[in-house]
N, C-alpha and C. Protein backbone atom coordinates (compact mmCIF):
# COMPACT_ATOMS: atom_id res chain seq x y z
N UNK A 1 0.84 -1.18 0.00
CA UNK A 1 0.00 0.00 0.00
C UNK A 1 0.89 1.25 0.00
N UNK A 2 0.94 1.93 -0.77
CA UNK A 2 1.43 3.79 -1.09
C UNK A 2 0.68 4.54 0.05
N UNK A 3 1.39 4.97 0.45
CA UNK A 3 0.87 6.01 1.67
C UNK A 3 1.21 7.67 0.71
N UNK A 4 -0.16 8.31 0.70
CA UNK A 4 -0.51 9.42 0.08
C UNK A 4 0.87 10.72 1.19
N UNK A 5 0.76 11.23 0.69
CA UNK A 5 1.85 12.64 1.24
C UNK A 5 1.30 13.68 0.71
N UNK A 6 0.80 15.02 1.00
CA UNK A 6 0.57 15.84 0.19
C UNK A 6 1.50 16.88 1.01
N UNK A 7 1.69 17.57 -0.54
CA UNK A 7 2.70 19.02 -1.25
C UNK A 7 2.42 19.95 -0.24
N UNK A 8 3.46 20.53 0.22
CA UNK A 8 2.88 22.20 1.06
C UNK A 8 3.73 23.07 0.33
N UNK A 9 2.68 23.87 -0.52
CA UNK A 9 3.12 24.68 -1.60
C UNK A 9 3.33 25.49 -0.57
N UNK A 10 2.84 26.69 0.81
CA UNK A 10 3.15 27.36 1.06
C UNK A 10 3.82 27.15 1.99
N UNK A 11 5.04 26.46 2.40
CA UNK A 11 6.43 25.84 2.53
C UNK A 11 7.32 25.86 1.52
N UNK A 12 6.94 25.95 0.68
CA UNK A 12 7.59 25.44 -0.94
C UNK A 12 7.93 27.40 -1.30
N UNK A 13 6.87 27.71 -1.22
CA UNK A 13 6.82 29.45 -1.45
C UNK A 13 7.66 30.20 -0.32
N UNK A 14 7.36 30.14 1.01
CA UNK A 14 8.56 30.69 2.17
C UNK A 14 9.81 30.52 1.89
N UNK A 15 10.07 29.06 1.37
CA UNK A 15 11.41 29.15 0.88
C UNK A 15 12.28 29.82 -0.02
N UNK A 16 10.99 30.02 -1.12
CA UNK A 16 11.24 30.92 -2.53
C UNK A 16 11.54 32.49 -2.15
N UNK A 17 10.33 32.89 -1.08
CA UNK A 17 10.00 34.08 -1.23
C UNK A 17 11.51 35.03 -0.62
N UNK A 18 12.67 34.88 0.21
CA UNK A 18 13.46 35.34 0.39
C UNK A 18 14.61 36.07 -0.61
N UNK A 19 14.58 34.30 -1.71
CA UNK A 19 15.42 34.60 -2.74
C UNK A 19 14.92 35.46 -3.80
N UNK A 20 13.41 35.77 -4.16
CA UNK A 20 12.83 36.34 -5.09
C UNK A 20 12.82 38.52 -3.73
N UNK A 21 12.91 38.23 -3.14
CA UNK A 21 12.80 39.88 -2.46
C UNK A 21 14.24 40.22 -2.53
N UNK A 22 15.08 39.04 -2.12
CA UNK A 22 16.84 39.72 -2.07
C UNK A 22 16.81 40.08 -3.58
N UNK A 23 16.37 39.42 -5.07
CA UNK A 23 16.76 39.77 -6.12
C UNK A 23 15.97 41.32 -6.52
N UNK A 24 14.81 41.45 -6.07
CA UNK A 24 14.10 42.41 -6.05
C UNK A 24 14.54 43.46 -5.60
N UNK A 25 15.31 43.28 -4.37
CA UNK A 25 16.01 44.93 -3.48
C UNK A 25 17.34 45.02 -4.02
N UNK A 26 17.90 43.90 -4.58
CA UNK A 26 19.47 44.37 -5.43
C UNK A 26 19.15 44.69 -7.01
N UNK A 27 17.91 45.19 -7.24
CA UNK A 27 17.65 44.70 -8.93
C UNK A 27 18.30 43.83 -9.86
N UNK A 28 18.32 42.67 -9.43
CA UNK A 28 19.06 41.58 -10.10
C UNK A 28 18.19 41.35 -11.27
N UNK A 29 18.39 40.72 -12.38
CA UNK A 29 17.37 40.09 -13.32
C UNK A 29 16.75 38.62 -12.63
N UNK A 30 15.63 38.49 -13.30
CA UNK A 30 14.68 37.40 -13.31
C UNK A 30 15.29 36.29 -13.15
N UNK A 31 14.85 35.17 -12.01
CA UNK A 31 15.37 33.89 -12.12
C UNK A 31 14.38 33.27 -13.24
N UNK A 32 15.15 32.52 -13.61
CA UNK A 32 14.58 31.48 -14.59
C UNK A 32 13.55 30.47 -13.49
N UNK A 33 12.61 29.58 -14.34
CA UNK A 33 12.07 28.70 -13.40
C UNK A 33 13.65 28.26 -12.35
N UNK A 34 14.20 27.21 -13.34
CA UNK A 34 15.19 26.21 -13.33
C UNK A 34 16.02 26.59 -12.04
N UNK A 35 16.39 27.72 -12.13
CA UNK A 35 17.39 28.30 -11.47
C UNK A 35 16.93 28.48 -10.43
N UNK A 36 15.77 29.30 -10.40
CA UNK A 36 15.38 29.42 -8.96
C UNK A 36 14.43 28.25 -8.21
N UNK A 37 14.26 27.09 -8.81
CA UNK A 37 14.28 25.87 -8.05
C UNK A 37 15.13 25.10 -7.59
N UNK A 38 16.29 25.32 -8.48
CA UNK A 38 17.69 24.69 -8.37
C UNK A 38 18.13 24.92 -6.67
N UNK A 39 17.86 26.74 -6.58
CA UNK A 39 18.35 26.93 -5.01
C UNK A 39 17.30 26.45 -4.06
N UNK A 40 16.09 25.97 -4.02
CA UNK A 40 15.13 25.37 -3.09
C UNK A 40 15.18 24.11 -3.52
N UNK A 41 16.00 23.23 -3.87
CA UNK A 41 15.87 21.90 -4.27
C UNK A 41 14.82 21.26 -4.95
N UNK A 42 14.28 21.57 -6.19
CA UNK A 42 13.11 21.06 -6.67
C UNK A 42 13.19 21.23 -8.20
N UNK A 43 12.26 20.47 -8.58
CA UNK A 43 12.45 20.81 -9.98
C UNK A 43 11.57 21.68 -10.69
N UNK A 44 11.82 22.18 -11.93
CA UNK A 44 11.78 23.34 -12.18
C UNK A 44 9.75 23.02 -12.63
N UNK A 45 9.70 22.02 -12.69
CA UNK A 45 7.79 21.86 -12.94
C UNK A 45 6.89 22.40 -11.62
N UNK A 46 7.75 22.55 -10.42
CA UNK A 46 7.05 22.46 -8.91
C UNK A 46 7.05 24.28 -8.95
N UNK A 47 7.61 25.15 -9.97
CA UNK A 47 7.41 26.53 -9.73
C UNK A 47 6.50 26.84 -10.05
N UNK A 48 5.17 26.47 -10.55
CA UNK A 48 3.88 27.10 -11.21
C UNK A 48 3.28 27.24 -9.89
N UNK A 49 3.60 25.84 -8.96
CA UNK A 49 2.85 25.70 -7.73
C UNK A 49 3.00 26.61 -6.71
N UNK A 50 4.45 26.78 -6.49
CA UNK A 50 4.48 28.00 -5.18
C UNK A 50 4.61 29.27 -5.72
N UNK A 51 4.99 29.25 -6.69
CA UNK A 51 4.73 31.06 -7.42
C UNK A 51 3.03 31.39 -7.29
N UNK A 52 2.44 30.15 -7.71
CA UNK A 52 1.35 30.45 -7.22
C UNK A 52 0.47 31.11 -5.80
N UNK A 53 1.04 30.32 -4.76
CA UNK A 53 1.12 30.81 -3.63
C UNK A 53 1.27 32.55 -3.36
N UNK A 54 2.57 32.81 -3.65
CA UNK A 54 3.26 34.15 -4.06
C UNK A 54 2.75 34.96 -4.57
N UNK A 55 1.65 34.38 -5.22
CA UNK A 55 0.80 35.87 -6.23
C UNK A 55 -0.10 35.63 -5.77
N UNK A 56 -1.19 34.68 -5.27
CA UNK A 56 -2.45 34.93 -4.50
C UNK A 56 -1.47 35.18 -3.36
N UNK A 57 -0.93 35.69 -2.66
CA UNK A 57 -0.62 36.62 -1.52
C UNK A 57 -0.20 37.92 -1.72
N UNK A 58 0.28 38.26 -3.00
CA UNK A 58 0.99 39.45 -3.40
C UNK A 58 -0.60 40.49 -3.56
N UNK A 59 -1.43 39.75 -4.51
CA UNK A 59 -2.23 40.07 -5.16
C UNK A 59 -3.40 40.31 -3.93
N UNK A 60 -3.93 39.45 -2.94
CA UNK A 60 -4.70 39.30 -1.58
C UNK A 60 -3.93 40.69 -0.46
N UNK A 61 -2.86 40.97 -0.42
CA UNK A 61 -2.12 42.20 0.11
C UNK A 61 -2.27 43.26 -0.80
N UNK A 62 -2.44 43.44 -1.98
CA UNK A 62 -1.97 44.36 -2.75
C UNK A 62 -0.81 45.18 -2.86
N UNK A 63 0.47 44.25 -3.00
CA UNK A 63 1.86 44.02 -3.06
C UNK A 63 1.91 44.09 -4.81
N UNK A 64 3.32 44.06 -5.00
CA UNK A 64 3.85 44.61 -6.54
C UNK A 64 3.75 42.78 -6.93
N UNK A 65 3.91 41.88 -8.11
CA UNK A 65 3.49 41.10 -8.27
C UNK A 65 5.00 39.85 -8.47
N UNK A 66 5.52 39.51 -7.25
CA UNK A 66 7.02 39.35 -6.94
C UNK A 66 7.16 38.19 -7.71
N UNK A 67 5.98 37.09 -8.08
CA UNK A 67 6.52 36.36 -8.87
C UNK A 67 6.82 36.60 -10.07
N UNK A 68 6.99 37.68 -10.87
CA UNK A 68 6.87 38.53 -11.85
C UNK A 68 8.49 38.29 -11.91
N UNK A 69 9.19 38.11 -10.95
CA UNK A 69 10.79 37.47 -10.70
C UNK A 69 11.21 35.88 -11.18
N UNK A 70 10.08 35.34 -11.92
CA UNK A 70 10.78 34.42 -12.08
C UNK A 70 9.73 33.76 -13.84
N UNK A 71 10.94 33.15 -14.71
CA UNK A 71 10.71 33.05 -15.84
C UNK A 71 11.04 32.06 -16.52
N UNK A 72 9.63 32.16 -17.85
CA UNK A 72 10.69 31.00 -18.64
C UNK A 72 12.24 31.40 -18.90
N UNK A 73 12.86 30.22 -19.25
CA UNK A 73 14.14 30.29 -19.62
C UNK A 73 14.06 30.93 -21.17
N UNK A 74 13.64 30.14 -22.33
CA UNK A 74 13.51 30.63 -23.45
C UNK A 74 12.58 32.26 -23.85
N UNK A 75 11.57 31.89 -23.25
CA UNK A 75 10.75 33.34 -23.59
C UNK A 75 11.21 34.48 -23.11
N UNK A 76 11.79 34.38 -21.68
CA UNK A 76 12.15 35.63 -20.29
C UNK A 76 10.83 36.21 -20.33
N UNK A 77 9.63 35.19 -20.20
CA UNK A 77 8.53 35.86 -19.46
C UNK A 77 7.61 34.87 -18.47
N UNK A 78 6.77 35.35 -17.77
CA UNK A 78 6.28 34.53 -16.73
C UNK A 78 5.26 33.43 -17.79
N UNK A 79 5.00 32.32 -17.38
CA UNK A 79 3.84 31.34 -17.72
C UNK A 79 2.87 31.50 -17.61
N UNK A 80 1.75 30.53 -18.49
CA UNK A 80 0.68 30.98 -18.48
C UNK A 80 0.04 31.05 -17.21
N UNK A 81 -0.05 30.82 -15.78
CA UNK A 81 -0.02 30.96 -14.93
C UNK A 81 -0.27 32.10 -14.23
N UNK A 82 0.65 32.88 -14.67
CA UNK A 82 1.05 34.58 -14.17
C UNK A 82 -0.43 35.35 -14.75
N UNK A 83 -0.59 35.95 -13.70
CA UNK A 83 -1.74 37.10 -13.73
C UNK A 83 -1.02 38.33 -13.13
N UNK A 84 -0.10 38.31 -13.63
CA UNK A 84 0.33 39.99 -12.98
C UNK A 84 0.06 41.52 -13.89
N UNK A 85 0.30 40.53 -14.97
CA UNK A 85 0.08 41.65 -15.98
C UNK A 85 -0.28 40.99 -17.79
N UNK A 86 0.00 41.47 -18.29
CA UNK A 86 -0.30 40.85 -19.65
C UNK A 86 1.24 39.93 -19.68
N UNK A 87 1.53 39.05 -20.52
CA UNK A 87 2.79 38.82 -20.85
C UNK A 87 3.22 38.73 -22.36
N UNK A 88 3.63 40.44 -21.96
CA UNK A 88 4.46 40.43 -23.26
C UNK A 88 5.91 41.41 -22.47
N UNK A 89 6.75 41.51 -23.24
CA UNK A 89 8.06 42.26 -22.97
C UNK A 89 7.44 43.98 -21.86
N UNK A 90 6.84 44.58 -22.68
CA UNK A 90 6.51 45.57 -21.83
C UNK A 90 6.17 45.47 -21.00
N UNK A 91 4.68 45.10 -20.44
CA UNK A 91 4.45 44.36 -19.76
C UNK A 91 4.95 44.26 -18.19
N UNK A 92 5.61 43.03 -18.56
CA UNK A 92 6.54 42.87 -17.90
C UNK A 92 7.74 43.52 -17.12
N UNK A 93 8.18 44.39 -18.05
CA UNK A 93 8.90 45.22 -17.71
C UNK A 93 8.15 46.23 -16.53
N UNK A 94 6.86 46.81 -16.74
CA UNK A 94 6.93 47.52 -16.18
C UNK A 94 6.04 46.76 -14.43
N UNK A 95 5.74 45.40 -14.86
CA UNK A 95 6.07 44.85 -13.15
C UNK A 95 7.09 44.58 -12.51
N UNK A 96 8.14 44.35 -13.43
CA UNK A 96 9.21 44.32 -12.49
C UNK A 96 9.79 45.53 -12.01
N UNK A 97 9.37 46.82 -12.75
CA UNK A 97 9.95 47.72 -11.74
C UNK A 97 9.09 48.49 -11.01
N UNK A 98 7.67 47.88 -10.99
CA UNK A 98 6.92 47.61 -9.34
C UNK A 98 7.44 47.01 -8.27
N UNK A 99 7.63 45.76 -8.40
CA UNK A 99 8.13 44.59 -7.86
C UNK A 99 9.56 45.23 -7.34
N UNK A 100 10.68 46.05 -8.11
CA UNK A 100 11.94 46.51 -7.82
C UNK A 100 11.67 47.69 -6.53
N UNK A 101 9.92 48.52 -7.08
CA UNK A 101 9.97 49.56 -6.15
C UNK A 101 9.38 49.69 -4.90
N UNK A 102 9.28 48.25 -4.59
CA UNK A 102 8.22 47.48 -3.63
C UNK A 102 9.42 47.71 -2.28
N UNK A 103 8.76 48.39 -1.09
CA UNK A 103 9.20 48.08 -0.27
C UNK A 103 9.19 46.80 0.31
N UNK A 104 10.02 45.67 0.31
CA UNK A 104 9.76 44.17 0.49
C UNK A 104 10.23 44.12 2.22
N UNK A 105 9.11 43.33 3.17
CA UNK A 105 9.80 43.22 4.67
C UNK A 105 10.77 42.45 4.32
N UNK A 106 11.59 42.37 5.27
CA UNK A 106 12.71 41.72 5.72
C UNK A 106 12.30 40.18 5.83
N UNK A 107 11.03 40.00 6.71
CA UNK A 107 10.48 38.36 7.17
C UNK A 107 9.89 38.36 6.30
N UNK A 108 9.76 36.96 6.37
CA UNK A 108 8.51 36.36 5.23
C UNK A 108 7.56 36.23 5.85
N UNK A 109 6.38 36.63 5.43
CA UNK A 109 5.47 36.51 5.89
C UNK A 109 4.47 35.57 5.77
N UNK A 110 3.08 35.20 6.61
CA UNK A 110 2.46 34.06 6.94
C UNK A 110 2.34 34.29 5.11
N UNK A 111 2.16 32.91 4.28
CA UNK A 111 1.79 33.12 3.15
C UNK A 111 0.54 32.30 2.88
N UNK A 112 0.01 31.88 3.96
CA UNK A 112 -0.68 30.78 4.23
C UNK A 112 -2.34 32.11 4.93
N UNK A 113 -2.07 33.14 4.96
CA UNK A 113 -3.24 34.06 4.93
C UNK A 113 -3.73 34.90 3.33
């Protein structure tokens, strides 16, 4: 018998959400999915899930739209997924320098409200 386990995306997202605000307050460019699962140990299919998290909290606060920090590799834009803005180049551009002008706390916060 398989004993069921279920996912805690917003575990999965706390972990994310540090590395996506440090890139945000140094204006770094966009992690790729890949990359920025690479540093939370996961693979790069498990980012639709906690980015998800990340934007129904960004979006539920009315915060700049932080998963807007992380991208396809080939396109350099968010997946179909992303509701931050339209996705095209402009777009985009101009959430990330919401997201850049976002005062981000220091803690992560409950992401689970």
């Amino acid at each position: 018998m398989v004993e069921h386990m279920s996912i805690d995306h917003c575990a999965r997202a706390a972990m994310a959400w540090p590395l996506l605000v440090k890139r945000a307050k140094n204006g770094g460019v966009p992690y790729t999915y890949g990359d920025l699962c690479a540093q939370i140990g996961l693979h790069h299919r498990a980012a639709s899930w906690f980015l998800g998290v990340i934007q129904k909290y960004c979006r539920r606060h009315k915060l700049a739209p932080l998963q807007a920090l992380a991208v396809n590799k080939k396109t350099q834009l968010p997946g179909s997924g992303y509701v931050g803005s339209q996705r095209t180049l402009a777009a985009h551009t101009r959430a990330l320098a919401k997201v850049r002008s976002q005062n981000w706390p220091s803690r992560i916060p409950n992401l689970r409200k």
